[in-house]
Protein backbone atom coordinates (compact mmCIF):
# COMPACT_ATOMS: atom_id res chain seq x y z
CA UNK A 1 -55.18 18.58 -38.20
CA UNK A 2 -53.18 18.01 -34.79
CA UNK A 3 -55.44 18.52 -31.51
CA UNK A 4 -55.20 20.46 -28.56
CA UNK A 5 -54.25 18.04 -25.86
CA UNK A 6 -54.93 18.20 -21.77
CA UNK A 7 -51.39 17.83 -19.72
CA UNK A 8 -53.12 14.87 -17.92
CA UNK A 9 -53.47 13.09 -21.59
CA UNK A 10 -52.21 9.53 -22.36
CA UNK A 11 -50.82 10.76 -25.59
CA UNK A 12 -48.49 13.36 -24.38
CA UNK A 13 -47.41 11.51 -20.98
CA UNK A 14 -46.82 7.75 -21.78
CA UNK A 15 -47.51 7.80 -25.02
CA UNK A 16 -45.30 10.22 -26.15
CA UNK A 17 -42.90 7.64 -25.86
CA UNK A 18 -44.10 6.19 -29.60
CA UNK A 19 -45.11 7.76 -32.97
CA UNK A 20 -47.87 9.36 -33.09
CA UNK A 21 -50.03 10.33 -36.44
CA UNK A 22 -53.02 12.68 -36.90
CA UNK A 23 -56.09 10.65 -37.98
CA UNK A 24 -59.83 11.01 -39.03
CA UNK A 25 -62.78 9.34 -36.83
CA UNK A 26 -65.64 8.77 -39.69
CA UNK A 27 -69.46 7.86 -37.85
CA UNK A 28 -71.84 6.43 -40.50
CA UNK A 29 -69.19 6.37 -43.59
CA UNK A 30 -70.89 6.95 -46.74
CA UNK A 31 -74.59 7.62 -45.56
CA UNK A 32 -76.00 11.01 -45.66
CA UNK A 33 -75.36 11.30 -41.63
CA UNK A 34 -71.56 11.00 -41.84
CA UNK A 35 -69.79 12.54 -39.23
CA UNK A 36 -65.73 13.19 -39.53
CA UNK A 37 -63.67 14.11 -36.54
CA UNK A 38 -60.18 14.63 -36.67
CA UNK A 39 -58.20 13.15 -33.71
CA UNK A 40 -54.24 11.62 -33.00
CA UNK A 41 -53.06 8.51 -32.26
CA UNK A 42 -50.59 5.72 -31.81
CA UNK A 43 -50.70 3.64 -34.48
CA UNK A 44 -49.91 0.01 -35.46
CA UNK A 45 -50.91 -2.39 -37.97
CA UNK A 46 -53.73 -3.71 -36.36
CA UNK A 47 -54.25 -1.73 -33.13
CA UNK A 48 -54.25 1.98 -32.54
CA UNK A 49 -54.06 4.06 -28.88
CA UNK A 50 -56.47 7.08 -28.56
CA UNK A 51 -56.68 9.57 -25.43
CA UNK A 52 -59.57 8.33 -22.62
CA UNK A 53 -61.84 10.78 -24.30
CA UNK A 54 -61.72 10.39 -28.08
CA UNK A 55 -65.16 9.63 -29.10
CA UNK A 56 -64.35 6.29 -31.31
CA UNK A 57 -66.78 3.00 -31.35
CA UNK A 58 -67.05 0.12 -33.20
CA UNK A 59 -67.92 0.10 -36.21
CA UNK A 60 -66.65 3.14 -36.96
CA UNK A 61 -64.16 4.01 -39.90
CA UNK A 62 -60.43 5.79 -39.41
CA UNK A 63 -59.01 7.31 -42.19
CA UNK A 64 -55.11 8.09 -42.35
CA UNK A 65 -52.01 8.60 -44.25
CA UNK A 66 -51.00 5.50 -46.48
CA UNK A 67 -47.40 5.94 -46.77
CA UNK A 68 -47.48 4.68 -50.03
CA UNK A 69 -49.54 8.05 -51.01
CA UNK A 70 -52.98 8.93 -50.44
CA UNK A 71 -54.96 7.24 -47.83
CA UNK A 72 -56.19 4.44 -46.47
CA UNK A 73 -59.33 3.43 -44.24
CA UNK A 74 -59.27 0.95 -41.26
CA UNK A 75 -62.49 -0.52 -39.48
CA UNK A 76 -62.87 -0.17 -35.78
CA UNK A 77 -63.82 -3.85 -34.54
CA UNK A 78 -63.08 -3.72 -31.23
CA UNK A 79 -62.72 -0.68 -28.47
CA UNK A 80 -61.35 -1.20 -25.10
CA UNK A 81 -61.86 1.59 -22.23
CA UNK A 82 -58.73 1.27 -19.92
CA UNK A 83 -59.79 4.00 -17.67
CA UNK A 84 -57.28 4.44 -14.43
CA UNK A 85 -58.83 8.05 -13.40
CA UNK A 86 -59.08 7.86 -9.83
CA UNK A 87 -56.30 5.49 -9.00
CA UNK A 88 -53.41 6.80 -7.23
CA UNK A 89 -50.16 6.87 -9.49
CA UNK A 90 -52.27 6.42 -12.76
CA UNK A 91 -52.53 9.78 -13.42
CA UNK A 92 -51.74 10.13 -17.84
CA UNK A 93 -52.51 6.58 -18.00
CA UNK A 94 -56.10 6.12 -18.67
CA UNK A 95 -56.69 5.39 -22.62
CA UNK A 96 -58.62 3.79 -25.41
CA UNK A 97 -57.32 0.81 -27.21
CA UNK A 98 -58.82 -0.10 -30.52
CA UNK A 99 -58.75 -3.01 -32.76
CA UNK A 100 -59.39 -2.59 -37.04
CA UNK A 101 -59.33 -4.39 -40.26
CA UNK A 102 -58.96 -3.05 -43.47
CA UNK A 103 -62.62 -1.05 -43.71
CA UNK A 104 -62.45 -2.85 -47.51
CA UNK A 105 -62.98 -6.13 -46.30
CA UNK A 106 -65.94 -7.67 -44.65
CA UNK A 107 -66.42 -7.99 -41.40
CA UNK A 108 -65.41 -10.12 -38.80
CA UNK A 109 -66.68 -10.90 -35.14
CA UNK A 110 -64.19 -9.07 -32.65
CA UNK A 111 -61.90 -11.48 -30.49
CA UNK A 112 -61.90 -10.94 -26.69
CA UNK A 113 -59.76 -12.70 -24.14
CA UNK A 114 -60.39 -13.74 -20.61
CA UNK A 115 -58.54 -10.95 -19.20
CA UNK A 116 -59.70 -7.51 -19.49
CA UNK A 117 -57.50 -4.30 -18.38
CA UNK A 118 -59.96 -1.65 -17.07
CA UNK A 119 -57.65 -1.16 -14.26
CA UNK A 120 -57.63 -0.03 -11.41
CA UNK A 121 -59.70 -3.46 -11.51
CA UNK A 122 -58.87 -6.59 -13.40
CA UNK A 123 -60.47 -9.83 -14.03
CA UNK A 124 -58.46 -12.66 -14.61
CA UNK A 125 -59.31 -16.65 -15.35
CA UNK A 126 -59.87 -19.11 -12.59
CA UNK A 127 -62.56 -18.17 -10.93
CA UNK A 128 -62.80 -14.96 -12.49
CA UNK A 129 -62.00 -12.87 -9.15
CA UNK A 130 -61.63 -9.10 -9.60
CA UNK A 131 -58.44 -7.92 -8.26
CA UNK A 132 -58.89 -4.39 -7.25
CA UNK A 133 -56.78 -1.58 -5.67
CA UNK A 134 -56.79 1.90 -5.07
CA UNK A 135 -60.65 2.37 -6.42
CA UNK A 136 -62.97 2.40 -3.81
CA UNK A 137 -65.58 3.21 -6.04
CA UNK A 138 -65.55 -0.17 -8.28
CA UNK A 139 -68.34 -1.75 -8.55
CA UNK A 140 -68.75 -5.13 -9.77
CA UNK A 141 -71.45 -8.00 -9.98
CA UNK A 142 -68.71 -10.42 -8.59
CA UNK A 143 -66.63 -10.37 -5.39
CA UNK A 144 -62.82 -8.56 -5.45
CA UNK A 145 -60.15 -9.92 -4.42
CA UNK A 146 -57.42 -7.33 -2.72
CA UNK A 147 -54.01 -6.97 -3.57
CA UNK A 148 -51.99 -8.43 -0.99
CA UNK A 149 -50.05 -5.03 0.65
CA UNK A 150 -47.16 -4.12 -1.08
CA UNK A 151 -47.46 -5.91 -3.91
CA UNK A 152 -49.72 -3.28 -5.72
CA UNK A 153 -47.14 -1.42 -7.93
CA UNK A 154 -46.46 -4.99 -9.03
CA UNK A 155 -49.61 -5.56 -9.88
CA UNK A 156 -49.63 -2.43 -12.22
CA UNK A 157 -46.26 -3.35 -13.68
CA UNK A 158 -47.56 -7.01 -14.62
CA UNK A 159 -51.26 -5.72 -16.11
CA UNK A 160 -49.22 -3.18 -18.14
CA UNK A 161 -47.03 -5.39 -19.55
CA UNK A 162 -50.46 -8.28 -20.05
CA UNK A 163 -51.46 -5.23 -22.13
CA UNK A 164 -48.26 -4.02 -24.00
CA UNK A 165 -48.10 -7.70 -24.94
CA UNK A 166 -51.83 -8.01 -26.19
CA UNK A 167 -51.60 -4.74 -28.37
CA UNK A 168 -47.18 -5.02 -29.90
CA UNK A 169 -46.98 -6.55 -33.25
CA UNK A 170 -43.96 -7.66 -32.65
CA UNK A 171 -44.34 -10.76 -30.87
CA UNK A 172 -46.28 -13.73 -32.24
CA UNK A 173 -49.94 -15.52 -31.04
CA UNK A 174 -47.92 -18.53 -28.90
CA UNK A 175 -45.17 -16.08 -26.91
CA UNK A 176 -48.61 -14.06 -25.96
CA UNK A 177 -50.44 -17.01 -24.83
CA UNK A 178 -47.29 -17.65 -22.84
CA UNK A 179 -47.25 -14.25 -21.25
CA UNK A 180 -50.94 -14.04 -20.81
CA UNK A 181 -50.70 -17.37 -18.67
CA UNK A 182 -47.27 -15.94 -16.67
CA UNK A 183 -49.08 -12.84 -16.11
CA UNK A 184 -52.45 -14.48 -15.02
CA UNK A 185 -50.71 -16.88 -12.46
CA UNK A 186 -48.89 -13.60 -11.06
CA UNK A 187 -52.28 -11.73 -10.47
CA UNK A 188 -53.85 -14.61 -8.95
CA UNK A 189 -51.26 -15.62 -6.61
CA UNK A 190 -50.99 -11.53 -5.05
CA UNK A 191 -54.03 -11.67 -4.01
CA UNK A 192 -53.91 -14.72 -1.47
CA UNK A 193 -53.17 -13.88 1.80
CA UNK A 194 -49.57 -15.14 1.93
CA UNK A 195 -48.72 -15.01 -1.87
CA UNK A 196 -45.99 -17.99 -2.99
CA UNK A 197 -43.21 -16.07 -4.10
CA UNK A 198 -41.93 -18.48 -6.50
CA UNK A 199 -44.60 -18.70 -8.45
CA UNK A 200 -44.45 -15.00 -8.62
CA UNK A 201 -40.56 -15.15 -9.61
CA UNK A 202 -41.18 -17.55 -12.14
CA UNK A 203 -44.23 -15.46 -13.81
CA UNK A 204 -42.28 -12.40 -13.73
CA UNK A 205 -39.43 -13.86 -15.53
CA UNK A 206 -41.22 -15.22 -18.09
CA UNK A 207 -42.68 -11.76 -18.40
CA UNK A 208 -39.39 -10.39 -18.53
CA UNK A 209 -37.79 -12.44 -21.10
CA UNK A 210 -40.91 -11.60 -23.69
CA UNK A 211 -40.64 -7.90 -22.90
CA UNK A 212 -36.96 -8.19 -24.53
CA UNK A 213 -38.14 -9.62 -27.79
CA UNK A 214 -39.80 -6.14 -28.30
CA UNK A 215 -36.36 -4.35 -28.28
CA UNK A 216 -36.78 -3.55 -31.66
CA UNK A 217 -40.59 -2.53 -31.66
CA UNK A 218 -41.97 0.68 -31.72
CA UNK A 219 -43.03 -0.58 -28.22
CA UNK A 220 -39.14 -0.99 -27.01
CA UNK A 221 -39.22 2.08 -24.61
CA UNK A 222 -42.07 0.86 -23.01
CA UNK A 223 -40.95 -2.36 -22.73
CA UNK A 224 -37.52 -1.43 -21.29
CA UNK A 225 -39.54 0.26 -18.60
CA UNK A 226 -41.45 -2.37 -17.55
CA UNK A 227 -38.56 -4.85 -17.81
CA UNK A 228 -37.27 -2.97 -14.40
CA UNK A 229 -40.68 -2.98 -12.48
CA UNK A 230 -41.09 -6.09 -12.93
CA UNK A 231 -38.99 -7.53 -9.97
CA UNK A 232 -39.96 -8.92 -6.78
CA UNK A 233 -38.34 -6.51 -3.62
C-alpha cells in the first residue's frame, strides 16, 4: 500500500528520521459515498504527520495496523497545515499535523492553543503580532512583526521545537505549558528592535532542557537536532 513520494516530501527528508506506517484515509465512513485512500505516515498515539499534500480533514476516519492483530480506526479531530513552501531553507519541511481519538468513541470539540505554526509566519500571545520572515507573500488581517536580522534561523529552531513539543507523547501537559511560555517569550523578544538577550538565553534553555526529556522518544533524533540550534551566537 506504500506511496510514491516527491524528493521535496516531509516524509522522506525530515521525517524519515521516525517510523513511518502505511495507513488508510476513509471520507464519509460507513455511508454509501465512502471514499478510501491509502496514504503513509508518522504515527503516535494521539497525533500523526502526513506529507503537505495528503488530502486528510476533520472528521475523517484512518484506519491502520493494530499491533495486537487486525486493525484499528482513529478519528481525525483536528488538522494543522504547516506549510513552509516558499521560505528559504524550508525546503522538505512543509507538512500536515493531525490530531484523533479512537473513531469508537464520541466526539469531542478539538483543542487549539494560542500559538499556531504555519510558518514562515507565526502568531504568538501578547498582542498577537505575526512574526514573519522570508515570505513576502503573507498576508494577514493583523500587522507583522519582523525578525530582528540574524536571529531568523533562531526563530525556526525555537517554532520547531514549540511544535515537536506540542505533537511528542513523551512529555507531560505542565513541561509543555512550560516550553510553550519559554518559546513564546523567545519569539516575542526577536522581534523588538534591540532584542534582550537574556531573556532569550533563559527561554532557550528552558527549551533545551525539555528537548532532553525526549531522549528516549521516537522524537529523540529530532530533538537532539534542535538541542544544537538552539543557542544564541
Amino acid at each position: 500500500m506504500g506511496l510514491s513520494q516527491k524528493p521535496e516530501s516531509f516524509l522522506l527528508g525530515m521525517g524519515s528520521n521516525f517510523p513511518q506506517q502505511d495507513v488508510v484515509i476513509i471520507k464519509g465512513a460507513g455511508t454509501d459515498q465512502e471514499q478510501r485512500t491509502p496514504a503513509r505516515a508518522i504515527v503516535q498515539s494521539k497525533s500523526a504527520q502526513f506529507d503537505i499534500d495528503t488530502p486528510i480533514y476533520e472528521g475523517d476516519v484512518v484506519e491502520l495496523g493494530d499491533p495486537r492483530g487486525g486493525t484499528r480506526r482513529l478519528r481525525v479531530d483536528q488538522v494543522d497545515i504547516h506549510d513552509l513552501r516558499g521560505g528559504p531553507g524550508f525546503d522538505g519541511m512543509s507538512h500536515i499535523s493531525v490530531k484523533w481519538s479512537d473513531a469508537r468513541r464520541s466526539p469531542t470539540p478539538a483543542r487549539r492553543g494560542d500559538t499556531t505554526y504555519n510558518g514562515p509566519v507565526v502568531v504568538v500571545r501578547g498582542d498577537h503580532a505575526q512574526i514573519a520572515w522570508g515570505n513576502t507573500a503573507a498576508t494577514q488581517s493583523s500587522a507583522q512583526a519582523q525578525i530582528a536580522p540574524g536571529f531568523e534561523d533562531l526563530a525556526q529552531a525555537v517554532t520547531s521545537a514549540l511544535e515537536l513539543l506540542s505533537t511528542s507523547d513523551g512529555i507531560d501537559v505542565d513541561d509543555r505549558a512550560i516550553g510553550s511560555r519559554a518559546g513564546e517569550e523567545v519569539l516575542q523578544e526577536i522581534v523588538k528592535p534591540a532584542p534582550d538577550k537574556s531573556i532569550i538565553r533563559r527561554g532557550l534553555a528552558a527549551l533545551r532542557g525539555l528537548l532532553v526529556t525526549l531522549g528516549t522518544s521516537a522524537a529523540s533524533g529530532a530533538a537532539r537536532e534542535l538541542i544544537e540550534q538552539l543557542v544564541l551566537r
